[in-house]
PDB file of N, CA and C in Angstrom:
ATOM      1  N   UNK A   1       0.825  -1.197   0.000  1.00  0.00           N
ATOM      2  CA  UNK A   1       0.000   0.000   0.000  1.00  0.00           C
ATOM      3  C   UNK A   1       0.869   1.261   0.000  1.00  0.00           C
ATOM      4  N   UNK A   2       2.186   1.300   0.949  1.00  0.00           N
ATOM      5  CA  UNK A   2       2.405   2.829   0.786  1.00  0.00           C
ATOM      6  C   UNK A   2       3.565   2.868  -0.536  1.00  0.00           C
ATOM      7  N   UNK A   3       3.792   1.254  -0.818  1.00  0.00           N
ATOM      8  CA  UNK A   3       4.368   1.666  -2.030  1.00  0.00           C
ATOM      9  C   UNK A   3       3.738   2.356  -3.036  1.00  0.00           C
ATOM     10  N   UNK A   4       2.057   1.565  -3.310  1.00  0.00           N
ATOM     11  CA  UNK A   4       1.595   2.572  -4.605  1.00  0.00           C
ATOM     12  C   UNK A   4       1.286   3.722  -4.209  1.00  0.00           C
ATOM     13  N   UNK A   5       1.157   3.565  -3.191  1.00  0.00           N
ATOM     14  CA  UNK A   5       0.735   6.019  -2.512  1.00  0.00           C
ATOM     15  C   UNK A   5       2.308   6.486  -2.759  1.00  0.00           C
ATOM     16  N   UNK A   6       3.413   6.125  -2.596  1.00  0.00           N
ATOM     17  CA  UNK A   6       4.745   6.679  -3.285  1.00  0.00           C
ATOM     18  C   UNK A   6       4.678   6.783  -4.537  1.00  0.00           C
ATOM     19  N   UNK A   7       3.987   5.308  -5.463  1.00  0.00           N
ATOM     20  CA  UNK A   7       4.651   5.510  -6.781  1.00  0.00           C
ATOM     21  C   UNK A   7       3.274   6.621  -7.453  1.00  0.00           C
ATOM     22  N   UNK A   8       2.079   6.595  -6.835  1.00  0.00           N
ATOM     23  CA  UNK A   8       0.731   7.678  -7.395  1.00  0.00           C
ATOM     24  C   UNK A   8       1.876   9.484  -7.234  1.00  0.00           C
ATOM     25  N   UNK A   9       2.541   9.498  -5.906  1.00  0.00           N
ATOM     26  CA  UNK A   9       3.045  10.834  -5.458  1.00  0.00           C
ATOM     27  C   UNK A   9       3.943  11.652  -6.528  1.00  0.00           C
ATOM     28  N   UNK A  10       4.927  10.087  -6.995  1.00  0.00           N
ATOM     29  CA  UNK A  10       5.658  10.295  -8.356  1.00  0.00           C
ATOM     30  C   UNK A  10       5.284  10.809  -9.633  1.00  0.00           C
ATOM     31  N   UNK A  11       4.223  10.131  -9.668  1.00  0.00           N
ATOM     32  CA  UNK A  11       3.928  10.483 -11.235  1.00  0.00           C
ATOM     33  C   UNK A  11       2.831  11.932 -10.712  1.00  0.00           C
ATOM     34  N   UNK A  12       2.188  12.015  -9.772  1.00  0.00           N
ATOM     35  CA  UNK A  12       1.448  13.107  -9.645  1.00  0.00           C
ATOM     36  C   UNK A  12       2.638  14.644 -10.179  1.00  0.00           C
ATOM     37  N   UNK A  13       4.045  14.157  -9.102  1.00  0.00           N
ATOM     38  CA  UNK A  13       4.817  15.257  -9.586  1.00  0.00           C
ATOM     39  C   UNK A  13       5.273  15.451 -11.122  1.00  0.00           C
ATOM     40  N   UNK A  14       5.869  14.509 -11.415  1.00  0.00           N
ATOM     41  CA  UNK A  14       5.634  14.038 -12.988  1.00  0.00           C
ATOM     42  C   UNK A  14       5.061  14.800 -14.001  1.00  0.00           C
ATOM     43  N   UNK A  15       3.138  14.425 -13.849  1.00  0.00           N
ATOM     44  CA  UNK A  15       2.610  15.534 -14.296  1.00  0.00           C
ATOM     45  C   UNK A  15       2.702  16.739 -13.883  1.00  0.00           C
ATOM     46  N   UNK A  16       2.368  17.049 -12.892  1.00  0.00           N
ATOM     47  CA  UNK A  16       2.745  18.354 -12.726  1.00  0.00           C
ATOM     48  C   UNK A  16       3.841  19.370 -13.173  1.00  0.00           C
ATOM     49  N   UNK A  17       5.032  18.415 -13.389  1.00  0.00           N
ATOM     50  CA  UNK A  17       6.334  19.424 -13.924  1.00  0.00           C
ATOM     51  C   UNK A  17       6.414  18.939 -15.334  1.00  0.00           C
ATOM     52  N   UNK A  18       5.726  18.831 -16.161  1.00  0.00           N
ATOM     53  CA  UNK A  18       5.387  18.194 -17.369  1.00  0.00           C
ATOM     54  C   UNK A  18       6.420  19.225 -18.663  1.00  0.00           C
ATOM     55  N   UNK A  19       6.960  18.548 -19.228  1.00  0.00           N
ATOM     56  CA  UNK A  19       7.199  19.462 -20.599  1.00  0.00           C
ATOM     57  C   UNK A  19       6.394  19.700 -21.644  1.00  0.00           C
ATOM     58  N   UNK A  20       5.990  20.000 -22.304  1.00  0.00           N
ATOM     59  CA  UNK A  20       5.303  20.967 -23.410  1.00  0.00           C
ATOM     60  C   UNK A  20       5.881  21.033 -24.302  1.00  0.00           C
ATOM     61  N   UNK A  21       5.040  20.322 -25.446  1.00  0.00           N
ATOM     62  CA  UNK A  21       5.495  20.887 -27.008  1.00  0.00           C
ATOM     63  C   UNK A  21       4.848  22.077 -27.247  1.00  0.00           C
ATOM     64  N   UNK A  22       3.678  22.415 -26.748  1.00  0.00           N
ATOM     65  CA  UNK A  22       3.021  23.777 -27.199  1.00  0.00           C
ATOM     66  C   UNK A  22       2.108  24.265 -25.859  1.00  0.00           C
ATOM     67  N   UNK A  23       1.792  25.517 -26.200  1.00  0.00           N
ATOM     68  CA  UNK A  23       1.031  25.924 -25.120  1.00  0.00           C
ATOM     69  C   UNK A  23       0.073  27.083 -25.989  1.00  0.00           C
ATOM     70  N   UNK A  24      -1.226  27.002 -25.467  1.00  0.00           N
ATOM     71  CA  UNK A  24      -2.190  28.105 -25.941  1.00  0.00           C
ATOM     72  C   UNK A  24      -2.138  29.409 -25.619  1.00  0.00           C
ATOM     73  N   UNK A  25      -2.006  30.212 -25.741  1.00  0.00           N
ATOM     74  CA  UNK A  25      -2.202  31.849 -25.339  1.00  0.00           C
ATOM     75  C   UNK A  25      -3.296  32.458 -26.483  1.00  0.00           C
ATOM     76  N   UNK A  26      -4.307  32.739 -25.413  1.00  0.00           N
ATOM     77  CA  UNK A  26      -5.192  32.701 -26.323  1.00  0.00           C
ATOM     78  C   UNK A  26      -6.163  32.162 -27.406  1.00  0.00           C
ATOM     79  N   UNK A  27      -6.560  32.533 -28.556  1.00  0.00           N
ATOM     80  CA  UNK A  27      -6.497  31.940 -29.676  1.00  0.00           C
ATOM     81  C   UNK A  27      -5.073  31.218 -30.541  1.00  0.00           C
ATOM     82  N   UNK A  28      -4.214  31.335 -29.914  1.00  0.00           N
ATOM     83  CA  UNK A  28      -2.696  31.025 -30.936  1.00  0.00           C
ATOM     84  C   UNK A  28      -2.284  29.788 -29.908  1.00  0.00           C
ATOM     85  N   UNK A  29      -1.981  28.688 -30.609  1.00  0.00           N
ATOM     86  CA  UNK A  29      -0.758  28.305 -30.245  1.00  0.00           C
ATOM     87  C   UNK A  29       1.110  28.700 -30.614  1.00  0.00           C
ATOM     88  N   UNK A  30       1.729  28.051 -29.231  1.00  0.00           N
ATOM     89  CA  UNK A  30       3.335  28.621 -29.482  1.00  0.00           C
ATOM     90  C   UNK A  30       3.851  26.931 -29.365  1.00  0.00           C
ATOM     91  N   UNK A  31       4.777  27.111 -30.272  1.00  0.00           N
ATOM     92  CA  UNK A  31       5.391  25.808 -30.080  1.00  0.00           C
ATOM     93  C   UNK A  31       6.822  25.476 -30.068  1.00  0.00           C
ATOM     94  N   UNK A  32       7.509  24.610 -29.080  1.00  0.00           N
ATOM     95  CA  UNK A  32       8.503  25.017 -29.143  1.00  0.00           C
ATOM     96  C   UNK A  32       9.391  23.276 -29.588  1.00  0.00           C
ATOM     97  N   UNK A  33      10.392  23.286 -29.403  1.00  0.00           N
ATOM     98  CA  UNK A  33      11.528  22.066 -30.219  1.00  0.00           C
ATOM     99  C   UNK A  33      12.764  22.690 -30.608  1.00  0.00           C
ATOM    100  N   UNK A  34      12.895  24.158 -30.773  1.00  0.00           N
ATOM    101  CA  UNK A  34      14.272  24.820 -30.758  1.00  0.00           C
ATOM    102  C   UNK A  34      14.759  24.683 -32.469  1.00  0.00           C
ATOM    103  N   UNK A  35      14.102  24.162 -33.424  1.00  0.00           N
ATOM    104  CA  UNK A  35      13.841  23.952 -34.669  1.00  0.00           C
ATOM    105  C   UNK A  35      12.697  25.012 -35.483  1.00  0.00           C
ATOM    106  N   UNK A  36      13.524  24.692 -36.945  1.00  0.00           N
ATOM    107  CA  UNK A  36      12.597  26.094 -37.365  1.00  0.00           C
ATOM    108  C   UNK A  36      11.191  26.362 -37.583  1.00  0.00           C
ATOM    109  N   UNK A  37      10.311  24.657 -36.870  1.00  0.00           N
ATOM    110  CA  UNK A  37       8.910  25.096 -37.017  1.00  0.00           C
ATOM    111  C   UNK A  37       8.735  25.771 -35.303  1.00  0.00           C
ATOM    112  N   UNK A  38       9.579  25.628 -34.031  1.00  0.00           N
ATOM    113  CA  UNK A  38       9.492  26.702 -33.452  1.00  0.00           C
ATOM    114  C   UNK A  38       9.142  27.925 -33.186  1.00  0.00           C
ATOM    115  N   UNK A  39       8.434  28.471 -32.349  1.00  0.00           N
ATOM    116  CA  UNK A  39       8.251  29.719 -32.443  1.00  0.00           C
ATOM    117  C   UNK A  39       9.691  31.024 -31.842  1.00  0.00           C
ATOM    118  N   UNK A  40       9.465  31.557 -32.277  1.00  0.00           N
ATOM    119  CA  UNK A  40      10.974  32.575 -31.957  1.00  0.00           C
ATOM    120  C   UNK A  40      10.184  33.556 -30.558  1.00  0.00           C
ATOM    121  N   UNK A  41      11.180  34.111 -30.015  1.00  0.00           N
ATOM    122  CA  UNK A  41      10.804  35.375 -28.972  1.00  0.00           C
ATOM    123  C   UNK A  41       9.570  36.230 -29.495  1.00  0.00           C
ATOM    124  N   UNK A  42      10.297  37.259 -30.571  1.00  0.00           N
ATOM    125  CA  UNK A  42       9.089  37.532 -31.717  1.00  0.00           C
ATOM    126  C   UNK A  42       7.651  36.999 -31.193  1.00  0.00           C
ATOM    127  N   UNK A  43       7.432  36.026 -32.308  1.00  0.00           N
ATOM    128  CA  UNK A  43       5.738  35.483 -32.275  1.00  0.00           C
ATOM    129  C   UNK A  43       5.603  35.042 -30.827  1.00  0.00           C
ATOM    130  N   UNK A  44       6.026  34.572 -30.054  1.00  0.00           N
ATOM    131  CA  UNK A  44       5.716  34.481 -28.344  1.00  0.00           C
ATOM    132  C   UNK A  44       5.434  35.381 -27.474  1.00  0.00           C
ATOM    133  N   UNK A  45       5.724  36.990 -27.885  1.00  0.00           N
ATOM    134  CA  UNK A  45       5.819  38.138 -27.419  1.00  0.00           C
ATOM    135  C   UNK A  45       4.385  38.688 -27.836  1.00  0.00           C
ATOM    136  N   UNK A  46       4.188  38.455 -28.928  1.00  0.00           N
ATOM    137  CA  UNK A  46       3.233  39.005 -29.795  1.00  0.00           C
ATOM    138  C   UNK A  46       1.894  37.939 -29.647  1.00  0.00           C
ATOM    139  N   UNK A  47       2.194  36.557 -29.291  1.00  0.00           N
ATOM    140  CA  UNK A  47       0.808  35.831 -29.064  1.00  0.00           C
ATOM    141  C   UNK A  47       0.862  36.196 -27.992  1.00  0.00           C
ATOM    142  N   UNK A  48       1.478  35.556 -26.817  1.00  0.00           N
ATOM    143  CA  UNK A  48       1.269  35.664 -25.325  1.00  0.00           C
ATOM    144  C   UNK A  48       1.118  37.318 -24.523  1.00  0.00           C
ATOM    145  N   UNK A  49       1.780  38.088 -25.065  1.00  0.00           N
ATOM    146  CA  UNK A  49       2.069  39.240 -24.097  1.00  0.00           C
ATOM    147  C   UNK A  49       3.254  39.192 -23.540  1.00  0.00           C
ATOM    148  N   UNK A  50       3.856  40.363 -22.593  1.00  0.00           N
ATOM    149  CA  UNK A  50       4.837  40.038 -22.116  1.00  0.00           C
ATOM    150  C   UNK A  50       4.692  39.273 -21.091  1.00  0.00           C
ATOM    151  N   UNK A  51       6.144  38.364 -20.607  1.00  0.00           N
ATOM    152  CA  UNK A  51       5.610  37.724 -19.927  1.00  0.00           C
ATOM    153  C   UNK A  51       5.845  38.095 -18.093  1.00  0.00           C
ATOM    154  N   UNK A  52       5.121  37.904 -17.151  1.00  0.00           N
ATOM    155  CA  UNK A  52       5.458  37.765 -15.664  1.00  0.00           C
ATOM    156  C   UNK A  52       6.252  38.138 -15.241  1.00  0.00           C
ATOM    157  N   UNK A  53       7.457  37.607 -15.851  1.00  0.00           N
ATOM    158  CA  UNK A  53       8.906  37.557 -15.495  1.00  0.00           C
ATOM    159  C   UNK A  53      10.071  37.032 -16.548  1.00  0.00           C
ATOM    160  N   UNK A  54      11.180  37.560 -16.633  1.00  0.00           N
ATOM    161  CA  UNK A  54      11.985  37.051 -17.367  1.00  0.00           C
ATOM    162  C   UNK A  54      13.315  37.027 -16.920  1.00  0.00           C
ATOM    163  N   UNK A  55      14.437  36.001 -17.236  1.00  0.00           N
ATOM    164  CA  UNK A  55      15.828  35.975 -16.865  1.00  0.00           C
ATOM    165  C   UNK A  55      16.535  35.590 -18.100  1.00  0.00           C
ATOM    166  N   UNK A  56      16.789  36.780 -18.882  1.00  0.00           N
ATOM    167  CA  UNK A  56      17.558  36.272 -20.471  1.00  0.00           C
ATOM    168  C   UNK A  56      16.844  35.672 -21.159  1.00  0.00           C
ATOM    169  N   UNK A  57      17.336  34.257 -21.354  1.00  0.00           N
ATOM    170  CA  UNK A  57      16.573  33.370 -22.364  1.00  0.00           C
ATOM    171  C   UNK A  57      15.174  32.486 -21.778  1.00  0.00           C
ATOM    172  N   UNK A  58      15.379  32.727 -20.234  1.00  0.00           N
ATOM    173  CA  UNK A  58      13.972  32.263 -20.029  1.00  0.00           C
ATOM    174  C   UNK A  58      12.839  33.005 -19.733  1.00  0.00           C
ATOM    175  N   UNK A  59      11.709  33.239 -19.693  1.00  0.00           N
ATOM    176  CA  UNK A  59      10.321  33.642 -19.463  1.00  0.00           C
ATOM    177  C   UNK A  59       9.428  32.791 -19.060  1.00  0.00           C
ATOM    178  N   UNK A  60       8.687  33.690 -18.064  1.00  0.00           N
ATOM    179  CA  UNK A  60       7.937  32.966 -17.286  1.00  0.00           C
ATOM    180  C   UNK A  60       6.741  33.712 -17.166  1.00  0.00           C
ATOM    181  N   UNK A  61       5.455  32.851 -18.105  1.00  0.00           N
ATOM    182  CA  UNK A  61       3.999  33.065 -17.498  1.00  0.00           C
ATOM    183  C   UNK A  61       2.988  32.308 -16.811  1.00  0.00           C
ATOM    184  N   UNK A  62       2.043  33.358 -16.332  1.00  0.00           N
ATOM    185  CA  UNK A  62       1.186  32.569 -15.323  1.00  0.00           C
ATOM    186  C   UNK A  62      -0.209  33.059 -16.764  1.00  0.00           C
ATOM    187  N   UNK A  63      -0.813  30.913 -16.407  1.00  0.00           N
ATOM    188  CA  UNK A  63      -2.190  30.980 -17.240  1.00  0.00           C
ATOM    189  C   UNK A  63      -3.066  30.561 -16.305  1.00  0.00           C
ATOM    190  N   UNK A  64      -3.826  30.843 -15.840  1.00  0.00           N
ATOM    191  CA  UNK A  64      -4.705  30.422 -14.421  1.00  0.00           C
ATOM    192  C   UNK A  64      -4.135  29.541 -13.491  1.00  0.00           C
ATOM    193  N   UNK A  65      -4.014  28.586 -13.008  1.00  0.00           N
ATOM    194  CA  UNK A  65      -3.130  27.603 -12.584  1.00  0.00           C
ATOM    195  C   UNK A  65      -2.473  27.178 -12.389  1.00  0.00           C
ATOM    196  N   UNK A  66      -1.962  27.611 -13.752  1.00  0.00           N
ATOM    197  CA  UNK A  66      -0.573  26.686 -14.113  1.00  0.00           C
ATOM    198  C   UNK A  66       0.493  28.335 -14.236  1.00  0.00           C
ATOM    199  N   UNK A  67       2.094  27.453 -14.317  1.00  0.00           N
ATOM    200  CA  UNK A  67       2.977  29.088 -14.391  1.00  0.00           C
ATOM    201  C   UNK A  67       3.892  28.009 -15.124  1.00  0.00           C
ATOM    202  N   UNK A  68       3.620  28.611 -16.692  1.00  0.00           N
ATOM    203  CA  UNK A  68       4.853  28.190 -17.916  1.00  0.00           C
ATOM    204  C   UNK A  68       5.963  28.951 -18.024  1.00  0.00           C
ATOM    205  N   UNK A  69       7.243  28.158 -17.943  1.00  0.00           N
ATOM    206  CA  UNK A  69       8.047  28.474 -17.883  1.00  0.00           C
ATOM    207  C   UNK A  69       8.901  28.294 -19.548  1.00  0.00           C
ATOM    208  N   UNK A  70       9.112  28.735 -20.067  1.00  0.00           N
ATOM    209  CA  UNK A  70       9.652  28.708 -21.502  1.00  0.00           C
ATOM    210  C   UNK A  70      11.187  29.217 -21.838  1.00  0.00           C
ATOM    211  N   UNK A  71      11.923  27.850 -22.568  1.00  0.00           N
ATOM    212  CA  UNK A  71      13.327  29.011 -22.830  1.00  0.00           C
ATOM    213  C   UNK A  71      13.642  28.485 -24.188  1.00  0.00           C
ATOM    214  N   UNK A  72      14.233  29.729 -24.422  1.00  0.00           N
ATOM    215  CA  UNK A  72      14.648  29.802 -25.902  1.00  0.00           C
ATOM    216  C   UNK A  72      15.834  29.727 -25.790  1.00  0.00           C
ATOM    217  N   UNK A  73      16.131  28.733 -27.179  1.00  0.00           N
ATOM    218  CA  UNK A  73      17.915  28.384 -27.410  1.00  0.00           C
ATOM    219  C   UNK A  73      18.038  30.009 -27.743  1.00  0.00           C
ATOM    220  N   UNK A  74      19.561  29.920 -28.731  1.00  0.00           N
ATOM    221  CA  UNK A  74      20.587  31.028 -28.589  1.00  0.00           C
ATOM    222  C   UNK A  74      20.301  31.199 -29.852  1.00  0.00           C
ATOM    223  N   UNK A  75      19.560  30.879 -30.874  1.00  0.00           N
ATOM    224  CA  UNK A  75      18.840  31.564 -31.667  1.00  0.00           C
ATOM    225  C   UNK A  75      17.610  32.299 -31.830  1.00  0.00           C
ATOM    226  N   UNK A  76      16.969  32.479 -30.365  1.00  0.00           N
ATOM    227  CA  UNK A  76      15.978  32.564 -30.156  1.00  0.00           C
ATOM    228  C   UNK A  76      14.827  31.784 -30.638  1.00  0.00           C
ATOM    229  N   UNK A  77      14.614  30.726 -30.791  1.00  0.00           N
ATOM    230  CA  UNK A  77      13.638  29.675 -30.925  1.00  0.00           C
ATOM    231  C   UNK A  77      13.456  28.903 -29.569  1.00  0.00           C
ATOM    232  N   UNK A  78      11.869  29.188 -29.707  1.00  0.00           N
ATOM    233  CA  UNK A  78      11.522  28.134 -28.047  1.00  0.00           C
ATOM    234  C   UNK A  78      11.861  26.640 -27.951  1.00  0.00           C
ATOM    235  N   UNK A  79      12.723  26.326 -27.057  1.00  0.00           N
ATOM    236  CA  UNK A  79      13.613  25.598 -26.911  1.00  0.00           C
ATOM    237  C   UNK A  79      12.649  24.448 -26.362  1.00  0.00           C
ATOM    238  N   UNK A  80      12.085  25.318 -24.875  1.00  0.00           N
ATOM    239  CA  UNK A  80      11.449  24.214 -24.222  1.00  0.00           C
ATOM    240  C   UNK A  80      10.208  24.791 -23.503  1.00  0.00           C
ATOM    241  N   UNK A  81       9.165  24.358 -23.008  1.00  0.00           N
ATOM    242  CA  UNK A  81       8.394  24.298 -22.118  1.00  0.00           C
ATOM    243  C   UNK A  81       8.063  23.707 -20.942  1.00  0.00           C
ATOM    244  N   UNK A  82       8.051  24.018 -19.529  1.00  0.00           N
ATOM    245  CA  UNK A  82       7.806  23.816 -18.535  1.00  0.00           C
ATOM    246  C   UNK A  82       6.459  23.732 -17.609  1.00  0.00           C
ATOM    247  N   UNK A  83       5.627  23.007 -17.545  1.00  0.00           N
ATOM    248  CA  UNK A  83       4.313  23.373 -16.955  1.00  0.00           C
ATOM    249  C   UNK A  83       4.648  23.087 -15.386  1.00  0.00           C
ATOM    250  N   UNK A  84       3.576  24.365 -14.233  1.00  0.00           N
ATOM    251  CA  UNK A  84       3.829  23.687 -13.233  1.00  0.00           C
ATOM    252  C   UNK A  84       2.563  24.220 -12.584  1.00  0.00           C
ATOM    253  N   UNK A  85       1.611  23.611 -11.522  1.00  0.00           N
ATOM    254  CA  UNK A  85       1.092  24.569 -10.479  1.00  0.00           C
ATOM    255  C   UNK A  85       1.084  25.059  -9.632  1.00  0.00           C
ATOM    256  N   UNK A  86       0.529  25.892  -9.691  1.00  0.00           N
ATOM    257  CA  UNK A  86       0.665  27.309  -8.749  1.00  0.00           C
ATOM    258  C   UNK A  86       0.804  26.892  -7.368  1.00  0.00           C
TER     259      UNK A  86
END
């Protein structure tokens, strides 16, 4: 028993810190892979808004719940996505 309440705790965190190929803002999706169907800073700025917070290449917004964390490689293409809750 408290093994599967450990291994449920795991994957609960799991999901919770989930990566993301895309995320909605709005009507638009942004998508990221760090490749040129990627979205750049640019179109992420311009779908999402600015975001919350930023440190260089990463940015960080809050969508009800959840607070995406996004970073762009060194070409500016979204590299990665981070989901987490609040």
């Amino acid at each position: 028993m408290k093994l599967l309440v450990g291994l449920l705790l795991i994957l609960a965190t799991v999901i919770a810190q989930a990566s993301d190929r895309s995320i909605r803002c709005g009507n638009y999706l942004v998508h990221a892979g760090g490749g040129k169907s990627a979205s750049n800073m640019y179109e992420v700025l311009k779908k999402c808004g600015e975001p919350v917070a930023q440190n260089g290449d990463t940015w960080i917004y809050e969508q009800g719940s959840m607070v995406r964390v996004l970073t762009f490689n060194f070409e500016g293409r979204l590299q990665r996505i981070e989901s987490r809750r609040k």
